[in-house]
C-alpha atoms as a PDB file:
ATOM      1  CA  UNK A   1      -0.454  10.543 -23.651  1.00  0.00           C
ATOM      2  CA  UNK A   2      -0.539   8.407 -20.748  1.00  0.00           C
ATOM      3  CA  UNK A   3       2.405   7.374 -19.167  1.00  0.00           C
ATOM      4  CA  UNK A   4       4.258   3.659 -19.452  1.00  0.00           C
ATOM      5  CA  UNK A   5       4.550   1.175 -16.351  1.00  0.00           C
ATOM      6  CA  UNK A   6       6.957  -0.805 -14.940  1.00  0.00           C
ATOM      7  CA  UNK A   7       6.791  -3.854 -12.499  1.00  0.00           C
ATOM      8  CA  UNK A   8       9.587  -5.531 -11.373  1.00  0.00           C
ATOM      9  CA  UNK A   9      10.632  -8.205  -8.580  1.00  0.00           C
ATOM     10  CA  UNK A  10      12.151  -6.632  -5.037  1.00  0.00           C
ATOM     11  CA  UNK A  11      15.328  -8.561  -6.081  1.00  0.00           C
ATOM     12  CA  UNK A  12      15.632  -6.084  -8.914  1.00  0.00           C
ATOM     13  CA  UNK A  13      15.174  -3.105  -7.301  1.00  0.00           C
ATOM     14  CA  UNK A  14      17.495   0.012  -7.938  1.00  0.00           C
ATOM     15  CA  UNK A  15      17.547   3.187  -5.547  1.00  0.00           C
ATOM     16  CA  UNK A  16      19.427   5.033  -8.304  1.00  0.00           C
ATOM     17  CA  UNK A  17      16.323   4.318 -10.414  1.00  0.00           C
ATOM     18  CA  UNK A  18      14.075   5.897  -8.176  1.00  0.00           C
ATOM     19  CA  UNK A  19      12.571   9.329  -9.327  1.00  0.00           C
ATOM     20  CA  UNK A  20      10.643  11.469  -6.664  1.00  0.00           C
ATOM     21  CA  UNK A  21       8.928  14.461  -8.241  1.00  0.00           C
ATOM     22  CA  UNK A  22       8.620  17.693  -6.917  1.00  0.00           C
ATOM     23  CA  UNK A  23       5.872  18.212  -4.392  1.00  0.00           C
ATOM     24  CA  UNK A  24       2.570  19.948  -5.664  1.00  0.00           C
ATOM     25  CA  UNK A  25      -1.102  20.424  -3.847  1.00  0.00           C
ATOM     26  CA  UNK A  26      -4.013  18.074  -5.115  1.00  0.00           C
ATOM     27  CA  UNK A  27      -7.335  17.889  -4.421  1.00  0.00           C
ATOM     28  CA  UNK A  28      -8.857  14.010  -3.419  1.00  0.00           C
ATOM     29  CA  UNK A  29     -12.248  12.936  -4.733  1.00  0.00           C
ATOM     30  CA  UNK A  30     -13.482  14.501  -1.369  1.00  0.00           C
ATOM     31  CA  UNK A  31     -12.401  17.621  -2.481  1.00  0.00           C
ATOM     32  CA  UNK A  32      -9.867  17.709   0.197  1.00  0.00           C
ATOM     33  CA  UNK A  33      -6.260  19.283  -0.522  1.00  0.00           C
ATOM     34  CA  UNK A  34      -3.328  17.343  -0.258  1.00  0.00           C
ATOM     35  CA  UNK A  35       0.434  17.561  -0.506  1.00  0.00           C
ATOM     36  CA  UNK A  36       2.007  15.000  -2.565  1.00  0.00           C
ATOM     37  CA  UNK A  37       5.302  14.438  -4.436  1.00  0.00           C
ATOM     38  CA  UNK A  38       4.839  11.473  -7.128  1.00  0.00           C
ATOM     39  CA  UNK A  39       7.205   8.599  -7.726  1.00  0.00           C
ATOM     40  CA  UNK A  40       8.248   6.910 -10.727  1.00  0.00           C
ATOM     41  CA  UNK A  41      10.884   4.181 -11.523  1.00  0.00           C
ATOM     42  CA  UNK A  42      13.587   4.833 -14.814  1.00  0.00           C
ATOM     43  CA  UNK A  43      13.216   1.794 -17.143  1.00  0.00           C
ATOM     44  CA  UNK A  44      16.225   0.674 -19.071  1.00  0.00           C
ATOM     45  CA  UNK A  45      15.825   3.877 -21.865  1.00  0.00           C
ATOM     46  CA  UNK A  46      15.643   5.925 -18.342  1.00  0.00           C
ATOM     47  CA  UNK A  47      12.375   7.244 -18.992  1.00  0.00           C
ATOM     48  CA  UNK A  48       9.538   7.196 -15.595  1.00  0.00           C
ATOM     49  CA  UNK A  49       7.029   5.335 -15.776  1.00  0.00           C
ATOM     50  CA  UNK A  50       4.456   4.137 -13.209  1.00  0.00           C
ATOM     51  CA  UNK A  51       6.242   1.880 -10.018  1.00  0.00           C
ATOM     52  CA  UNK A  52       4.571  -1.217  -9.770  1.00  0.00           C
ATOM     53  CA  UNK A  53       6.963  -4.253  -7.530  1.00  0.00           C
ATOM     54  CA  UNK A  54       5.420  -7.758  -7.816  1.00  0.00           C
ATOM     55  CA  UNK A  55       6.049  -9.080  -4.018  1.00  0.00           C
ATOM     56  CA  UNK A  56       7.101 -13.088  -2.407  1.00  0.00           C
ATOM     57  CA  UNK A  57       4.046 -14.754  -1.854  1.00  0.00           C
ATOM     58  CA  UNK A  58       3.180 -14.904   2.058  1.00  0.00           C
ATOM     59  CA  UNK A  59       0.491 -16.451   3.983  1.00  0.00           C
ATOM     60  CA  UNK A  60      -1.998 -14.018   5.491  1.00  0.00           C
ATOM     61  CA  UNK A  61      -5.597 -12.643   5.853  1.00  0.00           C
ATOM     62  CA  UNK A  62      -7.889 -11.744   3.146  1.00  0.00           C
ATOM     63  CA  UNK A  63      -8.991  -7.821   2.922  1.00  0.00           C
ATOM     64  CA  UNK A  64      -9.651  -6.324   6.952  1.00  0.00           C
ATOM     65  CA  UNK A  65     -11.792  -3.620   7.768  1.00  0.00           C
ATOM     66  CA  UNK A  66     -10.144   0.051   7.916  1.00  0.00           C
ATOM     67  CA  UNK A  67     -11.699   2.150  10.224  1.00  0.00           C
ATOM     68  CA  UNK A  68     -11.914   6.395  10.116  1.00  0.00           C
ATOM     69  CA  UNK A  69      -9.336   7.616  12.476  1.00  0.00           C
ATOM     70  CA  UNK A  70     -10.558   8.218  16.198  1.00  0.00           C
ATOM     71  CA  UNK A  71     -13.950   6.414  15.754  1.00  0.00           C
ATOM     72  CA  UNK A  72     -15.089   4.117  18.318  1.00  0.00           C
ATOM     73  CA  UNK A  73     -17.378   2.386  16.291  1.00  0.00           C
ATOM     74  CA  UNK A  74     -17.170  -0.369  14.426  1.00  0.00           C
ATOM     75  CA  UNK A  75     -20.089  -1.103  12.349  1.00  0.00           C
ATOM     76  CA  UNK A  76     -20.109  -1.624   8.502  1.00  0.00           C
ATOM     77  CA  UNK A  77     -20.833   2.079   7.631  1.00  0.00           C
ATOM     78  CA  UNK A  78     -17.858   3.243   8.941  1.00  0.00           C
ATOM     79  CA  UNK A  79     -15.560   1.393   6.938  1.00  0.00           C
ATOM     80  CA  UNK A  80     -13.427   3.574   4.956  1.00  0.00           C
ATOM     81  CA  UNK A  81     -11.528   0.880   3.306  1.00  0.00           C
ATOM     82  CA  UNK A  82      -9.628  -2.350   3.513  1.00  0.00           C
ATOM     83  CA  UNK A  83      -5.866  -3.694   4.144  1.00  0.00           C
ATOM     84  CA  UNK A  84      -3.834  -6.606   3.857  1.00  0.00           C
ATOM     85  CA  UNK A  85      -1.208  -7.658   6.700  1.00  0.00           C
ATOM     86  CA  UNK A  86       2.272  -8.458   4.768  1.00  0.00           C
ATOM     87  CA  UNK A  87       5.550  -9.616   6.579  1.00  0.00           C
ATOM     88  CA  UNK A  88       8.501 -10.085   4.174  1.00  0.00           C
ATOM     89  CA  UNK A  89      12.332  -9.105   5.396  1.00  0.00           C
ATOM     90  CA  UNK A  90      13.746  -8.538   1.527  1.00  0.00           C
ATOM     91  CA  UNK A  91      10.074  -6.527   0.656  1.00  0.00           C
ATOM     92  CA  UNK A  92      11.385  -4.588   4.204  1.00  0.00           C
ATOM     93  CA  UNK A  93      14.575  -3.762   3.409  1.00  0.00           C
ATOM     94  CA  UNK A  94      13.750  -2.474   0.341  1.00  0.00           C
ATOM     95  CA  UNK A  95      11.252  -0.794   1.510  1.00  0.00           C
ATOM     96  CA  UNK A  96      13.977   0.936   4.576  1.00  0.00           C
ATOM     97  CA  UNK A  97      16.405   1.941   1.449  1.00  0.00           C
ATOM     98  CA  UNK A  98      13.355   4.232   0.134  1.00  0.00           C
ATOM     99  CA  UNK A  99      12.618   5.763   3.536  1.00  0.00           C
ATOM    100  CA  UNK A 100      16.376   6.607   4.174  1.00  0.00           C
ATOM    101  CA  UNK A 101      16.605   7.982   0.681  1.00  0.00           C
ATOM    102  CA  UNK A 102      13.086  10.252   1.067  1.00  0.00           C
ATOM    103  CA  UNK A 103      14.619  11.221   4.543  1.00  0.00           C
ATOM    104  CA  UNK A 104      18.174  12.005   3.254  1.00  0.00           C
ATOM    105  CA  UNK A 105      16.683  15.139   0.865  1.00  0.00           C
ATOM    106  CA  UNK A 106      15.331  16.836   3.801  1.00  0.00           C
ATOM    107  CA  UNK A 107      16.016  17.058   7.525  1.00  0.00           C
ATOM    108  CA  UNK A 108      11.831  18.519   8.639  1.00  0.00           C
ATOM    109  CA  UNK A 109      10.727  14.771   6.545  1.00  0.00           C
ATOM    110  CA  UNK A 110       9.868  12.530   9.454  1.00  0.00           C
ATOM    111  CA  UNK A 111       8.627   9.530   7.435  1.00  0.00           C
ATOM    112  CA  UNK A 112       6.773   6.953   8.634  1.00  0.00           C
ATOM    113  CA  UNK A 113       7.970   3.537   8.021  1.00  0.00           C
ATOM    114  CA  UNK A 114       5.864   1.219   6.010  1.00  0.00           C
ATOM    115  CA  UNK A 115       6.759  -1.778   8.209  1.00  0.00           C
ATOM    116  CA  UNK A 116       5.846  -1.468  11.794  1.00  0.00           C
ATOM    117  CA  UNK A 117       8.039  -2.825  14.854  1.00  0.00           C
ATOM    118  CA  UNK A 118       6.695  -6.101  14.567  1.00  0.00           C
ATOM    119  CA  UNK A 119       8.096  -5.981  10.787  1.00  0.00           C
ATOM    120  CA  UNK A 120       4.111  -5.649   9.188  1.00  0.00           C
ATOM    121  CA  UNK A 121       2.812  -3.230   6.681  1.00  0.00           C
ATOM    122  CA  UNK A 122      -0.427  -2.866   6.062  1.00  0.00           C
ATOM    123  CA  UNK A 123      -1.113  -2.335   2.213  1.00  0.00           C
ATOM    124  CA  UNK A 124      -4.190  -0.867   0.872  1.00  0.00           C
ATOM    125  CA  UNK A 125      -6.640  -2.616  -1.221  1.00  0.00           C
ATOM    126  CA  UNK A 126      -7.829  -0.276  -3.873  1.00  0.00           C
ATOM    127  CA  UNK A 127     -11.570   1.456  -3.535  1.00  0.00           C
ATOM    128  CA  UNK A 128     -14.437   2.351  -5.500  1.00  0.00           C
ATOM    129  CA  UNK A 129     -17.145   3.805  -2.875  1.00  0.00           C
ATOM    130  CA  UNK A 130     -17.687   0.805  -1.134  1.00  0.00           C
ATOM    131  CA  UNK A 131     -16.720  -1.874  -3.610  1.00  0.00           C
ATOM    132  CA  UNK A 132     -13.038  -3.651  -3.692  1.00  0.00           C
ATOM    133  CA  UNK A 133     -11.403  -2.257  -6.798  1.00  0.00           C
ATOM    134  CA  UNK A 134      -8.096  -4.395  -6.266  1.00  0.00           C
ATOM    135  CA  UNK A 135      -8.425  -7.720  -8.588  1.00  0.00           C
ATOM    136  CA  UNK A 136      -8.143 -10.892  -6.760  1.00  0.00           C
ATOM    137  CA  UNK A 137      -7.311 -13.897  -8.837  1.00  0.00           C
ATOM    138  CA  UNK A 138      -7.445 -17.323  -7.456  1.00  0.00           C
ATOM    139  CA  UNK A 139      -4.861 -18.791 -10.019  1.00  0.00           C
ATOM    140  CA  UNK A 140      -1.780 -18.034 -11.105  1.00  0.00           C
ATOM    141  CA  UNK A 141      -2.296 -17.488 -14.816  1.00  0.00           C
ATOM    142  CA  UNK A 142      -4.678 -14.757 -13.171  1.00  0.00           C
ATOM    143  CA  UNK A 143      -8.110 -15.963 -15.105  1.00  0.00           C
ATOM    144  CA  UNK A 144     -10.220 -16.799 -11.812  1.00  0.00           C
ATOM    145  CA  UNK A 145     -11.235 -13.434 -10.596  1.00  0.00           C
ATOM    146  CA  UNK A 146     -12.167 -13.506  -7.175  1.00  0.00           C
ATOM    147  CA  UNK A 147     -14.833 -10.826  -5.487  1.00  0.00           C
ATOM    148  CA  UNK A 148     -12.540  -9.514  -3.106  1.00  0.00           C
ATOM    149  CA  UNK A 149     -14.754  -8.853  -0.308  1.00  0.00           C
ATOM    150  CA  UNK A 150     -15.709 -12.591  -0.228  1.00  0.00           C
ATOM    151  CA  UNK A 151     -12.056 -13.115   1.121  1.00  0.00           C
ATOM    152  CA  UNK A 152     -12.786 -10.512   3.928  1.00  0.00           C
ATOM    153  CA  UNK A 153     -10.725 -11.911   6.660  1.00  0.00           C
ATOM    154  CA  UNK A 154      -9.918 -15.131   5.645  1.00  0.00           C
ATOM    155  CA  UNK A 155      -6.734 -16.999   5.724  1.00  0.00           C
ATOM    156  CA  UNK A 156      -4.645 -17.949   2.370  1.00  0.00           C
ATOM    157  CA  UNK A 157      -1.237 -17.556   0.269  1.00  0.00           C
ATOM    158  CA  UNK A 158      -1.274 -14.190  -0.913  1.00  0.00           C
ATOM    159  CA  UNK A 159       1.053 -13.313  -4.001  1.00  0.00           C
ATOM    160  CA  UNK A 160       0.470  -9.400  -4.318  1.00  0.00           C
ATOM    161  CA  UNK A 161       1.962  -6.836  -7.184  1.00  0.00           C
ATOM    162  CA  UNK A 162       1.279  -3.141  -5.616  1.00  0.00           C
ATOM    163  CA  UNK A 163       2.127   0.198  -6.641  1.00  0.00           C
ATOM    164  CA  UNK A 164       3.908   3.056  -4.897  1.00  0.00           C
ATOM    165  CA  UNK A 165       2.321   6.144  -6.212  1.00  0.00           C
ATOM    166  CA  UNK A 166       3.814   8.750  -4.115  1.00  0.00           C
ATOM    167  CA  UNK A 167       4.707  10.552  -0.996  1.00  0.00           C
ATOM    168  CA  UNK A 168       1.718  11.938   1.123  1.00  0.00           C
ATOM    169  CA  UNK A 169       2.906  15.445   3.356  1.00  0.00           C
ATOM    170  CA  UNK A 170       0.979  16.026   6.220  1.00  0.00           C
ATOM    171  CA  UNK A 171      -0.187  14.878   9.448  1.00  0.00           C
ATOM    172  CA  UNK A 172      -0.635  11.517  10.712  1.00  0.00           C
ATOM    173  CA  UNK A 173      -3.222  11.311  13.287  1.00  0.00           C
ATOM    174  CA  UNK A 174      -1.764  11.723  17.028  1.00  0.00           C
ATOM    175  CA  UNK A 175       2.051  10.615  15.829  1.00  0.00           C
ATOM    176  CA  UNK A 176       4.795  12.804  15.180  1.00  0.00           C
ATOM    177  CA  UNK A 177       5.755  11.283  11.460  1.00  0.00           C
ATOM    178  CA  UNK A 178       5.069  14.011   8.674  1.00  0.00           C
ATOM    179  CA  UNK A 179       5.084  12.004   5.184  1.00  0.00           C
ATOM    180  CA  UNK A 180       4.187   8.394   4.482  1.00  0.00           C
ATOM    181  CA  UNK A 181       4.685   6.508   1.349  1.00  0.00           C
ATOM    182  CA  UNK A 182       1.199   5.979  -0.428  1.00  0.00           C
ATOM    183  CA  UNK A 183       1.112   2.308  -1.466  1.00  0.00           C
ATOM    184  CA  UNK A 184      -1.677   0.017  -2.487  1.00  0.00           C
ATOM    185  CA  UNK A 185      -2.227  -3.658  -3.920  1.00  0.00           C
ATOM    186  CA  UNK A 186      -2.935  -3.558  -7.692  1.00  0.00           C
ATOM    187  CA  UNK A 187      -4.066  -6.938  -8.128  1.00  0.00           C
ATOM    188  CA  UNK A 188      -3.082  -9.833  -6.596  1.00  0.00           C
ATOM    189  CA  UNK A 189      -3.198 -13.733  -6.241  1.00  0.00           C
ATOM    190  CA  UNK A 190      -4.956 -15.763  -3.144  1.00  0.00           C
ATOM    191  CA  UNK A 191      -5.650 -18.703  -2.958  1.00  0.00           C
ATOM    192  CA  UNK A 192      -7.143 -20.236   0.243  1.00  0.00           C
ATOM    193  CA  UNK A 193      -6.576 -22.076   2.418  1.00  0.00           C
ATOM    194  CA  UNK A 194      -8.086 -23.395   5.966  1.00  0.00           C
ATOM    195  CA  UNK A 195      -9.790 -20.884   7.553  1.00  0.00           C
ATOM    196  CA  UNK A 196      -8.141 -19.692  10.935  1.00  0.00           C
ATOM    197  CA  UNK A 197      -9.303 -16.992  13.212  1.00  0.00           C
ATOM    198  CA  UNK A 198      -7.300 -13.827  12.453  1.00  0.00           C
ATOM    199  CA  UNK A 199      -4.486 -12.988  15.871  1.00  0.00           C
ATOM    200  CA  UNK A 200      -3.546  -9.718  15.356  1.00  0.00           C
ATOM    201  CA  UNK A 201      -5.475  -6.486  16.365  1.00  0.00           C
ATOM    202  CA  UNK A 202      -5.502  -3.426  14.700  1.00  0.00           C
ATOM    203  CA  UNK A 203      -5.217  -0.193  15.901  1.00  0.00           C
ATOM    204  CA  UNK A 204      -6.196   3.210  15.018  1.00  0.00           C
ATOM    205  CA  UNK A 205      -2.323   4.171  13.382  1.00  0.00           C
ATOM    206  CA  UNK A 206      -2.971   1.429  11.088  1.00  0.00           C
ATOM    207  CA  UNK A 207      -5.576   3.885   9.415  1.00  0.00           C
ATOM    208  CA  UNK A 208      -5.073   6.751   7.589  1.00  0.00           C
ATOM    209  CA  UNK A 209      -8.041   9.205   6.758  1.00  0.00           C
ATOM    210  CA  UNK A 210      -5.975  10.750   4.078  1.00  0.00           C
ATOM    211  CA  UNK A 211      -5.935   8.458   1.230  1.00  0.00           C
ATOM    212  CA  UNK A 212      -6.878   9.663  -1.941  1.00  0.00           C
END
């Protein structure tokens, strides 16, 4: 039976209600063998279900190119993947109560934080080989669907529900941090507006070659 989801608003968020499972060894589509604990939110009969947070709509850039870690090159066939730059302070806090918690039930957890020091996180779009599996709507009833790689890099209000999935051990590239929250954008809402030439710059620890 599969299991029930829950999405709720950051306003509404509840530490207490936060379940981490224990940590178990899976193998990625790659056939690569990872260390993950799951997470799950309690709804109001306490039982987990899938976490899904519906986020403030924010002005940003469509889908950018993800890059595999340490490559110098930058043509389309080394894409792994696509993010979305978000900058929210309530979505951050939130997001800080999680890390402290994760970092509270062991002292060797050296988390790294899903907003960077210029108060960004980059959330995943979801995959399928090289298509966009995230759905992009361009309305708010959510009956426009949008292709999302024809918003590649262009500039609109973005109005994103993602899902935190779990907690990813091992290492991140050259950085000392030792689990990272694994997060990515279920669907979402953009709508576009005048197109603007992106003025940030990402950098190889914005990619992470273990996402399964």
């Amino acid at each position: 039976m599969s299991r029930q989801a829950i999405c709720i608003n950051v306003r509404d968020f509840n530490i207490d209600n936060l379940v981490i499972s224990g940590a178990k060894e899976i193998k990625t589509k790659e056939n690569i063998k990872m260390k993950v604990a799951e997470i799950f939110y309690l709804n109001d009969q306490e039982e987990p279900c899938d976490f899904y947070i519906s986020l403030p709509k924010k002005n940003t850039y469509g889908p950018y190119p993800q890059y595999k870690y340490g490559l110098s090159s930058k043509n389309l066939k080394d894409i792994c993947g696509y993010s979305i730059a978000y900058q929210n302070e309530e979505t951050n806090n939130m997001f800080q109560s999680i890390q402290k918690l994760i970092s509270t039930k062991s002292k060797k957890y050296n988390i790294k934080p899903v907003f960077n020091d210029k108060d960004t996180a980059y959330f995943k779009v979801k995959m399928n080989d090289d298509n966009i599996a995230t759905s992009f709507y361009s309305d708010k009833k959510c009956t426009k669907s949008i292709n999302g790689l024809d918003i590649v890099k262009k500039y609109g209000e973005l109005t994103p529900m993602i899902q935190i999935r779990s907690i990813y051990f091992g290492s991140h590239g050259s950085s000392d941090y030792n689990c990272s929250l694994q997060i990515s954008i279920a669907k979402a809402i953009f709508q576009e507006k005048k197109n603007i030439t992106p003025d940030f710059n990402f950098d190889d620890s914005d990619n992470e070659e273990f996402e399964d």
